[in-house]
C-alpha atoms as a PDB file:
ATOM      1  CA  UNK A   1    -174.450 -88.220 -21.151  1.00  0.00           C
ATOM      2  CA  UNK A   2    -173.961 -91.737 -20.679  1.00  0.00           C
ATOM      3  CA  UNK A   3    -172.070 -94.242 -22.972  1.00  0.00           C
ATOM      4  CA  UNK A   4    -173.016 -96.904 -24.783  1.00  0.00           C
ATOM      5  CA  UNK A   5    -173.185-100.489 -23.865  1.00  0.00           C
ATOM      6  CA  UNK A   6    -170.237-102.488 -24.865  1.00  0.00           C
ATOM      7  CA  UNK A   7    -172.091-105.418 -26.187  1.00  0.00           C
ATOM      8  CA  UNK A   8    -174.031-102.948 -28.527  1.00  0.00           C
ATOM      9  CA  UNK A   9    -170.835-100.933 -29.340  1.00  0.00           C
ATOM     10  CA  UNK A  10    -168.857-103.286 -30.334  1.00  0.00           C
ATOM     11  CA  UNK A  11    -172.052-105.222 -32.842  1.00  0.00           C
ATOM     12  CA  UNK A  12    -172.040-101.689 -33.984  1.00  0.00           C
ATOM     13  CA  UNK A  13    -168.549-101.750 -34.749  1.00  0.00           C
ATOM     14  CA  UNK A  14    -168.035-105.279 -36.192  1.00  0.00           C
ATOM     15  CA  UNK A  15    -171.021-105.076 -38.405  1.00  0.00           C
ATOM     16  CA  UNK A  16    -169.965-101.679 -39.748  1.00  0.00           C
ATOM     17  CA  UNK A  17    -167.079-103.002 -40.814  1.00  0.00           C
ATOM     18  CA  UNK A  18    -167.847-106.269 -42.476  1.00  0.00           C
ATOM     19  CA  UNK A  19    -170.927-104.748 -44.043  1.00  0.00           C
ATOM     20  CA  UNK A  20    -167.849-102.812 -46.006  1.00  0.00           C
ATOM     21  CA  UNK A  21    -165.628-105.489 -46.238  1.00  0.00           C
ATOM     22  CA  UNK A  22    -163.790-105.469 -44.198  1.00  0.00           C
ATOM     23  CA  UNK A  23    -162.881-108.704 -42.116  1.00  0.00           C
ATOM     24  CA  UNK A  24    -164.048-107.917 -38.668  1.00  0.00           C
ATOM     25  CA  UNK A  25    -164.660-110.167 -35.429  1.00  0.00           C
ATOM     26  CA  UNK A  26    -164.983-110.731 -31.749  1.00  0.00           C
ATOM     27  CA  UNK A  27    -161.863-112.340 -30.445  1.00  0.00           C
ATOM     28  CA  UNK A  28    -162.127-111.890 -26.781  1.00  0.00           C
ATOM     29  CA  UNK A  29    -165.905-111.541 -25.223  1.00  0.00           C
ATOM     30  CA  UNK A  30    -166.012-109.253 -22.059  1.00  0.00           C
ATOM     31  CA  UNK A  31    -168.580-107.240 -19.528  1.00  0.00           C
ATOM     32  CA  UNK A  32    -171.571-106.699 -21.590  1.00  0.00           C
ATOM     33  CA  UNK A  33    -172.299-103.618 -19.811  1.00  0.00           C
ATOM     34  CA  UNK A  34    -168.843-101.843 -19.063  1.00  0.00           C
ATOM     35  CA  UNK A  35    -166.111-103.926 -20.542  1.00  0.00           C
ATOM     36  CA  UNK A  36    -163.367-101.544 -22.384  1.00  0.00           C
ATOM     37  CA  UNK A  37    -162.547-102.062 -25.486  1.00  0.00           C
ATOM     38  CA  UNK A  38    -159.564-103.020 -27.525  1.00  0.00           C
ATOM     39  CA  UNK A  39    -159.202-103.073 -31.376  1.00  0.00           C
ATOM     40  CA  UNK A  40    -156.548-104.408 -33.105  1.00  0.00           C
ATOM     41  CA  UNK A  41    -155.998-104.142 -36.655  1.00  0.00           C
ATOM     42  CA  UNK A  42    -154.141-106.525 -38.949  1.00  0.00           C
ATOM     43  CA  UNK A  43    -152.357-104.396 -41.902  1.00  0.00           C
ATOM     44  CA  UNK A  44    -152.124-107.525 -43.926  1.00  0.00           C
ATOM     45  CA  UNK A  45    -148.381-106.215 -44.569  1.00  0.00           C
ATOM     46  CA  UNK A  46    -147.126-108.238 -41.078  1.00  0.00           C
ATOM     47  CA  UNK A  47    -147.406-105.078 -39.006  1.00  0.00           C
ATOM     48  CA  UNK A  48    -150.398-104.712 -36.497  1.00  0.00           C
ATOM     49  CA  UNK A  49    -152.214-101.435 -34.561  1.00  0.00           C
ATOM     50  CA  UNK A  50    -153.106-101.726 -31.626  1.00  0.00           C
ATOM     51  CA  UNK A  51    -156.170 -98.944 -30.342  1.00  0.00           C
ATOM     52  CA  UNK A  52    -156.900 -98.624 -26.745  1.00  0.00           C
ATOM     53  CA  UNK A  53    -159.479 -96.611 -24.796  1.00  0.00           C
ATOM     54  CA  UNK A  54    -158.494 -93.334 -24.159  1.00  0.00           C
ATOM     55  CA  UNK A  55    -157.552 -91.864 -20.668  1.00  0.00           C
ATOM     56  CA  UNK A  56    -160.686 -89.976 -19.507  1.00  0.00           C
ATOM     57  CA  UNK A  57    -158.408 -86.882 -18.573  1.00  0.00           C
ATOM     58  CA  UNK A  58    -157.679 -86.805 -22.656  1.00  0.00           C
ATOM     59  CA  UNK A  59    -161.157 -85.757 -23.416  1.00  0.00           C
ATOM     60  CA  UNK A  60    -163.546 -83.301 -23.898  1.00  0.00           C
ATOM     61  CA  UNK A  61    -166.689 -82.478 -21.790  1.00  0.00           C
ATOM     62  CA  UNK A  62    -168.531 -82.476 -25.700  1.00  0.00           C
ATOM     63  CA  UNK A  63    -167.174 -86.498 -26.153  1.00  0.00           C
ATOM     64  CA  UNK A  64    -169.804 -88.881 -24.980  1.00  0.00           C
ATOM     65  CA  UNK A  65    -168.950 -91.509 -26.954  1.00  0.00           C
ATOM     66  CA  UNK A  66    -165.921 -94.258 -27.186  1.00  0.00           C
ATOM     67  CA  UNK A  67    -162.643 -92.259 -27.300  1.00  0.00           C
ATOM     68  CA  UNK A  68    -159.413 -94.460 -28.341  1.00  0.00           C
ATOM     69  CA  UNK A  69    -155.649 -93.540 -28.747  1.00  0.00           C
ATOM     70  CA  UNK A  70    -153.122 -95.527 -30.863  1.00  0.00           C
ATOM     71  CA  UNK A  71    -151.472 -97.386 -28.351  1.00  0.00           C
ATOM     72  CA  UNK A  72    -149.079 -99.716 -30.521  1.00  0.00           C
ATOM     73  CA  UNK A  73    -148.435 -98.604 -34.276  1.00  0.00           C
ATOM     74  CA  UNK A  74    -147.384-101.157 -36.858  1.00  0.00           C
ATOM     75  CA  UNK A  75    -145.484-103.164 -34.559  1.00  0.00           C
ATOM     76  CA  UNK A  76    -145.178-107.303 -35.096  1.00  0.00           C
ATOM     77  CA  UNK A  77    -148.407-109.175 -33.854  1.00  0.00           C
ATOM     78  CA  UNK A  78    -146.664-110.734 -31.053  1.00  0.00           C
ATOM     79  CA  UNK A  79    -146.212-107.840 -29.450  1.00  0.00           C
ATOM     80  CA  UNK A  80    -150.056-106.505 -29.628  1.00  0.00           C
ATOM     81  CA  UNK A  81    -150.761-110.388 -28.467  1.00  0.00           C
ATOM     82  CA  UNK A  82    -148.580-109.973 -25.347  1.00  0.00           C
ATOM     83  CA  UNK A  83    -149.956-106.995 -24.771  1.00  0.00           C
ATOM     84  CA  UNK A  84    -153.569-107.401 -24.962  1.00  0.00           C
ATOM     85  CA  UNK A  85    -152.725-110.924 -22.827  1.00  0.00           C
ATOM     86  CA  UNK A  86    -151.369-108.778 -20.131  1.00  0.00           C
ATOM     87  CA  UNK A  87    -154.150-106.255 -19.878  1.00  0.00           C
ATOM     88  CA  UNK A  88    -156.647-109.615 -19.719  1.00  0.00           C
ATOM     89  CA  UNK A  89    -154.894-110.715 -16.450  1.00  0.00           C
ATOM     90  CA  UNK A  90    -155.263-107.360 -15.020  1.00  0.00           C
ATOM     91  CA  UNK A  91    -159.058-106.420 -16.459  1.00  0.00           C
ATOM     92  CA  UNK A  92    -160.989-110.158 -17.347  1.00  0.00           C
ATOM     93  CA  UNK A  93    -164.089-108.262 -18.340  1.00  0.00           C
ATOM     94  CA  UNK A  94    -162.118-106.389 -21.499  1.00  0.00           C
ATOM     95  CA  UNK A  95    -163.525-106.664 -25.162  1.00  0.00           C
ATOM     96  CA  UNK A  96    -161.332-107.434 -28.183  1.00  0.00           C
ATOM     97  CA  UNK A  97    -162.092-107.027 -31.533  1.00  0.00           C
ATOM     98  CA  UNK A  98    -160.144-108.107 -34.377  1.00  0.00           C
ATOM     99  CA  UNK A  99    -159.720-105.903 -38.106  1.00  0.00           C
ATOM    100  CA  UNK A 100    -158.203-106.714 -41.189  1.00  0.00           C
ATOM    101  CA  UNK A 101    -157.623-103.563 -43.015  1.00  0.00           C
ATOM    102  CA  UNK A 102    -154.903-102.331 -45.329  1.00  0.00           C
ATOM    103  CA  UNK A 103    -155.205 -98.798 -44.263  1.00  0.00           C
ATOM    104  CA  UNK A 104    -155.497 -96.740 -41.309  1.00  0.00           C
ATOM    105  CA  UNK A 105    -158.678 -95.308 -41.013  1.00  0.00           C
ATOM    106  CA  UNK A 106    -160.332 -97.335 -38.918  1.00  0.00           C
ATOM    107  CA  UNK A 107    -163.830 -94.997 -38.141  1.00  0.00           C
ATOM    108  CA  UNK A 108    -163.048 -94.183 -34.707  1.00  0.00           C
ATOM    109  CA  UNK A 109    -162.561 -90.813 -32.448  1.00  0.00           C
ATOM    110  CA  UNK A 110    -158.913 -90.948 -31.727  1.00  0.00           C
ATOM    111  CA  UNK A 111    -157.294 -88.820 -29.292  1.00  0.00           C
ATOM    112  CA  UNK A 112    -154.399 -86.059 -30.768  1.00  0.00           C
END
């Protein structure tokens, strides 16, 4: 099965969540078609998350959709920046998307 576009995914995602209330936008455009995706989620307690795709190996044969791992955990934002600026030199065509949320349920299928 294939996956979904990025473009759409990421509509998908960023309307989902501001439909709930969440504060939820587009900071960093990439390939409409195949550009991975990052999320990273503002606590609004100073920490930040950082979610990354997952490594295909991690998954199932049953997942056909976006699979994510935690990559950073309530870390200071200047180390999610640094991060997501270093990944952007390697891969220009990579998505960000930017979430203020107090919790940590973010509605995503996160590797164990």
């Amino acid at each position: 099965m294939s996956l979904l576009r990025s473009d759409l995914w990421c509509g998908v995602f960023v309307r989902r969540h501001n439909d709930l209330g969440h504060m939820c936008v587009v900071s960093r455009r990439g390939d409409p078609i195949a550009g991975q995706v990052f999320i990273e989620v503002d606590h609004l307690d100073g920490t930040v998350c950082l979610y990354t795709p997952a490594p295909m190996l991690s998954r199932t044969q049953d997942e056909a959709g976006l699979v994510f791992q935690r990559r950073l955990s309530h870390v200071e934002p200047a180390k999610v920046r640094e991060r997501i600026a270093r990944e952007a030199d390697f891969d220009p065509d990579l998505w960000v998307l930017s979430l203020d949320l107090r919790g940590d349920d973010i509605g995503i299928d996160l590797i164990g």
